[in-house]
C-alpha atoms as a PDB file:
ATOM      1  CA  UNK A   1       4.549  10.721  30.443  1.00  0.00           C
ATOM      2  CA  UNK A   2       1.198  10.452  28.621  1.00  0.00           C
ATOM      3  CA  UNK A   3       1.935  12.399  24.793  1.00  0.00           C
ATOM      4  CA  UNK A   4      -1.338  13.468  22.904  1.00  0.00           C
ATOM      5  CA  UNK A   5      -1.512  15.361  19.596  1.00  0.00           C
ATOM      6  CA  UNK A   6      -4.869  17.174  19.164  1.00  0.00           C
ATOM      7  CA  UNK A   7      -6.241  19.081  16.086  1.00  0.00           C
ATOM      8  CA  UNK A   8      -6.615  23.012  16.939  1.00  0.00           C
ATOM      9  CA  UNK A   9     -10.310  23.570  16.293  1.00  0.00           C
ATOM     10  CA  UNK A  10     -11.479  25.852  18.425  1.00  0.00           C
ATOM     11  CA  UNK A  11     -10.951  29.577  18.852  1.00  0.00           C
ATOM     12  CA  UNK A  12      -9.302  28.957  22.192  1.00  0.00           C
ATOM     13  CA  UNK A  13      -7.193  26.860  20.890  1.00  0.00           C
ATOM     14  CA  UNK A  14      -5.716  29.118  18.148  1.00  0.00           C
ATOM     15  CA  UNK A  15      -5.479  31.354  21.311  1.00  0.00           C
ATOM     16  CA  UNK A  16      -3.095  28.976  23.190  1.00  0.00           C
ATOM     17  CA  UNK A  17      -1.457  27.886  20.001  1.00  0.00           C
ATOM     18  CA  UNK A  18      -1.041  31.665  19.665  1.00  0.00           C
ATOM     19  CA  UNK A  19       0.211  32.035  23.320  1.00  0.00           C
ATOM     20  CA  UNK A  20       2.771  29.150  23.238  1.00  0.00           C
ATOM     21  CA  UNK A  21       4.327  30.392  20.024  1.00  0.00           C
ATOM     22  CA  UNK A  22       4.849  33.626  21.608  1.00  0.00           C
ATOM     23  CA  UNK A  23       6.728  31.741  25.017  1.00  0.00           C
ATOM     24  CA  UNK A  24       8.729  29.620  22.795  1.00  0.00           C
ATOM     25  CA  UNK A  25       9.985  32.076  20.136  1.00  0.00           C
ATOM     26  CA  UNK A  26      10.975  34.486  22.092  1.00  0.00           C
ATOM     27  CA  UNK A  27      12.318  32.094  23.941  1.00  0.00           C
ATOM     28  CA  UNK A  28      14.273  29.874  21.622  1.00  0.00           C
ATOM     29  CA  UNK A  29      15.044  32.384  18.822  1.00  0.00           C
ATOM     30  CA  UNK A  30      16.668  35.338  20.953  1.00  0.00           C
ATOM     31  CA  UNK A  31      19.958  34.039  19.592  1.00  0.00           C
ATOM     32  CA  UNK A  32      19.882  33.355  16.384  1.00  0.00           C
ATOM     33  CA  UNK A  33      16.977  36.754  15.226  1.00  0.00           C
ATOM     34  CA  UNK A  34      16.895  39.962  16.431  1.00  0.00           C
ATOM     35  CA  UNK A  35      13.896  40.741  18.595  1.00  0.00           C
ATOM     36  CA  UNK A  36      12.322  42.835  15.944  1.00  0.00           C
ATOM     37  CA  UNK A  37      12.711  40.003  13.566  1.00  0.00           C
ATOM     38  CA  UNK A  38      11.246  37.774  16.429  1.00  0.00           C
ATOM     39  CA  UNK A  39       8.057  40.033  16.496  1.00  0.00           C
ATOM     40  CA  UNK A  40       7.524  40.490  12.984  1.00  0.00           C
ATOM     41  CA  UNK A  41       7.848  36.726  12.311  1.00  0.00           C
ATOM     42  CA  UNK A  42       5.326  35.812  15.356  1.00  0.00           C
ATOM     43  CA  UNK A  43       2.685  38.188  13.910  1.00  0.00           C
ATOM     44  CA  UNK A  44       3.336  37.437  10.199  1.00  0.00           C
ATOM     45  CA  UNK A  45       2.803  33.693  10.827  1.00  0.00           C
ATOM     46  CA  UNK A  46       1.487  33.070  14.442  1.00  0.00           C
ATOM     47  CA  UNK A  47      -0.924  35.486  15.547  1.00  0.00           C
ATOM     48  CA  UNK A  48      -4.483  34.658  15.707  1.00  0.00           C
ATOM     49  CA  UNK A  49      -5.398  35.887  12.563  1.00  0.00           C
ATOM     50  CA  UNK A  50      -2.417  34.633  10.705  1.00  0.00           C
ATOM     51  CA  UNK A  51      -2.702  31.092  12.174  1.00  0.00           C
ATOM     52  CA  UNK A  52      -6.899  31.286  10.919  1.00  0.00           C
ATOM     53  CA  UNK A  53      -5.559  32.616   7.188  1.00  0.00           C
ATOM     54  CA  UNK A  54      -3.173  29.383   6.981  1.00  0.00           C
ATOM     55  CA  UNK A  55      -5.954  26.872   8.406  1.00  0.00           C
ATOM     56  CA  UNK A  56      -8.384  28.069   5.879  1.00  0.00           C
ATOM     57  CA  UNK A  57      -5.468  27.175   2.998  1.00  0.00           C
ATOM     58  CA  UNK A  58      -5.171  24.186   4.371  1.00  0.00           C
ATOM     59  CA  UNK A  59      -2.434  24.099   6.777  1.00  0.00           C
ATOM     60  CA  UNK A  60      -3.401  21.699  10.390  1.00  0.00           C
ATOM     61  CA  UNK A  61      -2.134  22.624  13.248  1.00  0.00           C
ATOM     62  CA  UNK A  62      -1.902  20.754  16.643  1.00  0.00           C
ATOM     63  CA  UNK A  63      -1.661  20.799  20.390  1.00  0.00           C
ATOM     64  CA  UNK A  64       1.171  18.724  21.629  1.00  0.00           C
ATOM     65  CA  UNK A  65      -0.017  17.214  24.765  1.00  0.00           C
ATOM     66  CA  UNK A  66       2.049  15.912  27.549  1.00  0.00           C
ATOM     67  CA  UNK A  67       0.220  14.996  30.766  1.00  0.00           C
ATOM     68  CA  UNK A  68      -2.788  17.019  28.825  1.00  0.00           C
ATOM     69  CA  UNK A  69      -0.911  20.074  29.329  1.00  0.00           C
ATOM     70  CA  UNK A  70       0.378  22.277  26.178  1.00  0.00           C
ATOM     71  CA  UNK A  71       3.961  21.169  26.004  1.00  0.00           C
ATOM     72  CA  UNK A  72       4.248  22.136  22.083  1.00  0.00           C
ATOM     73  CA  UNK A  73       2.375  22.779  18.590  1.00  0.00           C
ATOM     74  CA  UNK A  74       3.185  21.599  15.412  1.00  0.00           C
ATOM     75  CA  UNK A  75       1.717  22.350  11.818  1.00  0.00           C
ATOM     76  CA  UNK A  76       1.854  20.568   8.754  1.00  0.00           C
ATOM     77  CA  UNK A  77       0.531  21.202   5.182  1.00  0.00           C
ATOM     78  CA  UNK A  78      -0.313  18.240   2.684  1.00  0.00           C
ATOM     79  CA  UNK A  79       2.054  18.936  -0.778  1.00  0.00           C
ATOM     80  CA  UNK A  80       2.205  16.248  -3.647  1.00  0.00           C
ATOM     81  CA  UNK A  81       4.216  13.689  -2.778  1.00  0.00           C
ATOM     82  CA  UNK A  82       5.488  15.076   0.692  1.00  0.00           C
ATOM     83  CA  UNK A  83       3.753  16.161   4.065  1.00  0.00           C
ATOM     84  CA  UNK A  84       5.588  19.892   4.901  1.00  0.00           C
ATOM     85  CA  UNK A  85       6.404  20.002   8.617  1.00  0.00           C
ATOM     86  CA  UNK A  86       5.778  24.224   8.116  1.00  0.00           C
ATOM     87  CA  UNK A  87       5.933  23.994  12.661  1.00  0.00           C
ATOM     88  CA  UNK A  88       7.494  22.028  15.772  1.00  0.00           C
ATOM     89  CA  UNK A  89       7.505  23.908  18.647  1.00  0.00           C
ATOM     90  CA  UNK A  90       8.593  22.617  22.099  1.00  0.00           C
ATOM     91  CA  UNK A  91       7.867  24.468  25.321  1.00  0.00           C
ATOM     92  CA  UNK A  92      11.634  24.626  26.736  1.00  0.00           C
ATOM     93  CA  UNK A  93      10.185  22.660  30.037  1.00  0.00           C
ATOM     94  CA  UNK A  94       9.767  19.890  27.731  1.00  0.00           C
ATOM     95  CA  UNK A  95      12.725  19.784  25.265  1.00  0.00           C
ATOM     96  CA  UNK A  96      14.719  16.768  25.243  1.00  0.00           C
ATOM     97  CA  UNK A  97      12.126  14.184  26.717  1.00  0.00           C
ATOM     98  CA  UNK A  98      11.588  12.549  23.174  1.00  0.00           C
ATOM     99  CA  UNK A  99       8.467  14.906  22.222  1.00  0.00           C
ATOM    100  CA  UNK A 100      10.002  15.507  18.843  1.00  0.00           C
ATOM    101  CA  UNK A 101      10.294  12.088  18.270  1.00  0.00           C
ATOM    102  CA  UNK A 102       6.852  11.161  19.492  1.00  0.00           C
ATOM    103  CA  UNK A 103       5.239  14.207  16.957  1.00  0.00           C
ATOM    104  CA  UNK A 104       7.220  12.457  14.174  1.00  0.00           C
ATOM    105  CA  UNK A 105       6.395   8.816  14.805  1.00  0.00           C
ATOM    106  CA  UNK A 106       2.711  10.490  15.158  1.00  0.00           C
ATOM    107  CA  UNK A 107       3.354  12.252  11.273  1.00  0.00           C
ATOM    108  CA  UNK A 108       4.763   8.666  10.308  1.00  0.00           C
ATOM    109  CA  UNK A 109       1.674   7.100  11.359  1.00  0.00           C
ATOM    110  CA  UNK A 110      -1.043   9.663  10.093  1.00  0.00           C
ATOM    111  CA  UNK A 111       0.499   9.367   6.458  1.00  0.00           C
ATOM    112  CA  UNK A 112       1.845   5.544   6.531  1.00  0.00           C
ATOM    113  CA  UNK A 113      -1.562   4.175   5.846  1.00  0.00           C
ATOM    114  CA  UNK A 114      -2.557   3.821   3.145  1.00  0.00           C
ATOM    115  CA  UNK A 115      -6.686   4.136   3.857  1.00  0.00           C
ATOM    116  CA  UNK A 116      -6.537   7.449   5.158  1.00  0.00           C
ATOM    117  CA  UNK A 117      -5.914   8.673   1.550  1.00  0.00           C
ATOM    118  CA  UNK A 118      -2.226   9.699   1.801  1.00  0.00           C
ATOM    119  CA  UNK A 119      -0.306   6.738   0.125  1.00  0.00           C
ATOM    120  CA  UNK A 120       1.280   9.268  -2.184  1.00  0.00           C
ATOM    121  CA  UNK A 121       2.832  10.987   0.358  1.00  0.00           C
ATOM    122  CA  UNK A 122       6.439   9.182   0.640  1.00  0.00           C
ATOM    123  CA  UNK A 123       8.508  12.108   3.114  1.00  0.00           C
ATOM    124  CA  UNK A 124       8.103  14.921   4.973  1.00  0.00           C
ATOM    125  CA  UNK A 125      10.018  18.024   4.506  1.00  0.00           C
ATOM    126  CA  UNK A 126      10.653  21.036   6.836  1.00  0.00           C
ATOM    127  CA  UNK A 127      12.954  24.363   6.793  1.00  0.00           C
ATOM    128  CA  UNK A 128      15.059  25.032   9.564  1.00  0.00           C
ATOM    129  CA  UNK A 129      17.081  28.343  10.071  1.00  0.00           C
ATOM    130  CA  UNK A 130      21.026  27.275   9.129  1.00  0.00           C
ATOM    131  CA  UNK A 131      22.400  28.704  12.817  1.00  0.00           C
ATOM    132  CA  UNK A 132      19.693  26.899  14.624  1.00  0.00           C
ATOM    133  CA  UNK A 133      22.816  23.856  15.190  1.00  0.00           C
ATOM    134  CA  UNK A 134      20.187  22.526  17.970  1.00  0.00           C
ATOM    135  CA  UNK A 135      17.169  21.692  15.503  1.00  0.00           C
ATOM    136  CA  UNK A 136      19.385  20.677  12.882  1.00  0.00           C
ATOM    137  CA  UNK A 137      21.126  18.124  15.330  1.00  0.00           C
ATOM    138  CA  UNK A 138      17.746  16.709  16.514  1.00  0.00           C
ATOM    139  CA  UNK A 139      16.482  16.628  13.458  1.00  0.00           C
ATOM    140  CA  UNK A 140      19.809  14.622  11.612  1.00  0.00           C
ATOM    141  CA  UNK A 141      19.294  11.995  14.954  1.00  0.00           C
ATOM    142  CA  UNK A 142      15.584  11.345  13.852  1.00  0.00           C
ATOM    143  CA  UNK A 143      16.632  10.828  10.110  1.00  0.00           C
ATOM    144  CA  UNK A 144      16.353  13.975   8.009  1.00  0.00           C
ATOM    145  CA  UNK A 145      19.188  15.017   5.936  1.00  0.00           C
ATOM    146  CA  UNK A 146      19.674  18.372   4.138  1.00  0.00           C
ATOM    147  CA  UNK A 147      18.596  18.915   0.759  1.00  0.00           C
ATOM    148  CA  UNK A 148      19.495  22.159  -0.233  1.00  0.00           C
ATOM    149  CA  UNK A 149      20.108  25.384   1.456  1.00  0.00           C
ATOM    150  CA  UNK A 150      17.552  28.647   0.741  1.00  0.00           C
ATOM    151  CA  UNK A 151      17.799  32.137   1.769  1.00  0.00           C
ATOM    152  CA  UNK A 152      14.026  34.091   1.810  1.00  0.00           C
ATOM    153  CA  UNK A 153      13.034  37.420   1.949  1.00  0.00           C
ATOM    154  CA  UNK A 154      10.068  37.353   4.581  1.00  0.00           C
ATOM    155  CA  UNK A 155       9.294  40.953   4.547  1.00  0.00           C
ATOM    156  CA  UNK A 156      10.152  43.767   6.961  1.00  0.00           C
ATOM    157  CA  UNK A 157      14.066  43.749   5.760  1.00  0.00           C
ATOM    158  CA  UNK A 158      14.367  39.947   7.039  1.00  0.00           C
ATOM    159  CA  UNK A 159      15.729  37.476   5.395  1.00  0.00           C
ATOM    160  CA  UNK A 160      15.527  33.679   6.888  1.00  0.00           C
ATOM    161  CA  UNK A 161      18.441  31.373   5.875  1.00  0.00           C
ATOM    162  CA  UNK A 162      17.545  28.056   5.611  1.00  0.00           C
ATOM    163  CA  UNK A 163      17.777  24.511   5.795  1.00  0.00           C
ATOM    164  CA  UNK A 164      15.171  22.014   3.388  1.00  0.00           C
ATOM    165  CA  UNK A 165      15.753  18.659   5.196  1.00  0.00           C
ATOM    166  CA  UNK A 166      13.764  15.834   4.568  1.00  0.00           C
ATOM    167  CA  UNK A 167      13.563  12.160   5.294  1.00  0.00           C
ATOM    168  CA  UNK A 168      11.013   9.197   4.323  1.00  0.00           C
ATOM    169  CA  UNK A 169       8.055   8.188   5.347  1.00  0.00           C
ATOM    170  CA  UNK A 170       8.223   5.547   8.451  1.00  0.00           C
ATOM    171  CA  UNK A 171       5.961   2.877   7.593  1.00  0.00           C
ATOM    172  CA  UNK A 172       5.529   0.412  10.495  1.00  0.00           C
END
């Protein structure tokens, strides 16, 4: 399988981004959030206007290509000394082919040298919901380990509880 990562650009991108988010969340989260929770979450942080507001603070988001077809977005966000993984999001016809582990190795890669500018970022961190046993598992097997726990008041009565895992830099 031929794995691309593109940079969302384009307003039909943020579109499809936009699209996918909406497959895989209500998808993936309909057992761990209530569907209210599900929809307030998409359009606080993935609807079209929400995912322009975060690219114009800086956040990047990508297409995850397999066979140039949309199997997955991620989005990351440049801190001081770590890269924050804020989004990795597989299309469930996709899971468990090594995508996440491709995206990563991608991350790895983009920050790793030195000449693109990053050499002081050293990790990447992400958040991942504490009953969400499936990401956490992938995510120990590709070398993160927990940091602390954090429980956040998003809004609308929800409250995420959370995971910060992290794990170095791969530098090849």
């Amino acid at each position: 399988m031929r794995f691309d990562v593109m940079p969302v650009a384009t307003e039909k991108q943020i579109i499809e981004v936009e699209e996918a988010a909406n497959h895989v969340w209500h998808n993936y989260y309909k057992g761990i959030f209530s569907s209210e929770q599900i929809d307030y979450m998409l359009h606080k942080y993935q609807s079209r206007e929400a995912l322009k507001n975060q690219m114009a603070k800086g956040y990047i988001y990508y297409m995850l290509l397999a066979d140039n077809k949309l199997a997955g977005y991620m989005c990351i966000l440049p801190q001081s000394d770590y890269v924050y993984l804020a989004r990795l999001y597989i299309k469930a016809e996709y899971r468990r082919q090594g995508l996440a582990r491709k995206t990563l190795a991608h991350i790895d890669a983009m920050f790793a040298k030195s000449e693109l500018g990053f050499s002081y970022i050293k990790k990447i961190r992400l958040r991942v919901e504490r009953q969400n046993s499936f990401a956490i598992n992938v995510y120990e097997h590709l070398g993160f380990y927990k940091v602390k726990s954090e429980d956040t008041n998003i809004g609308g009565g929800f409250v995420c509880q959370e995971y910060i895992m992290e794990r170095k830099i791969k530098k090849n």
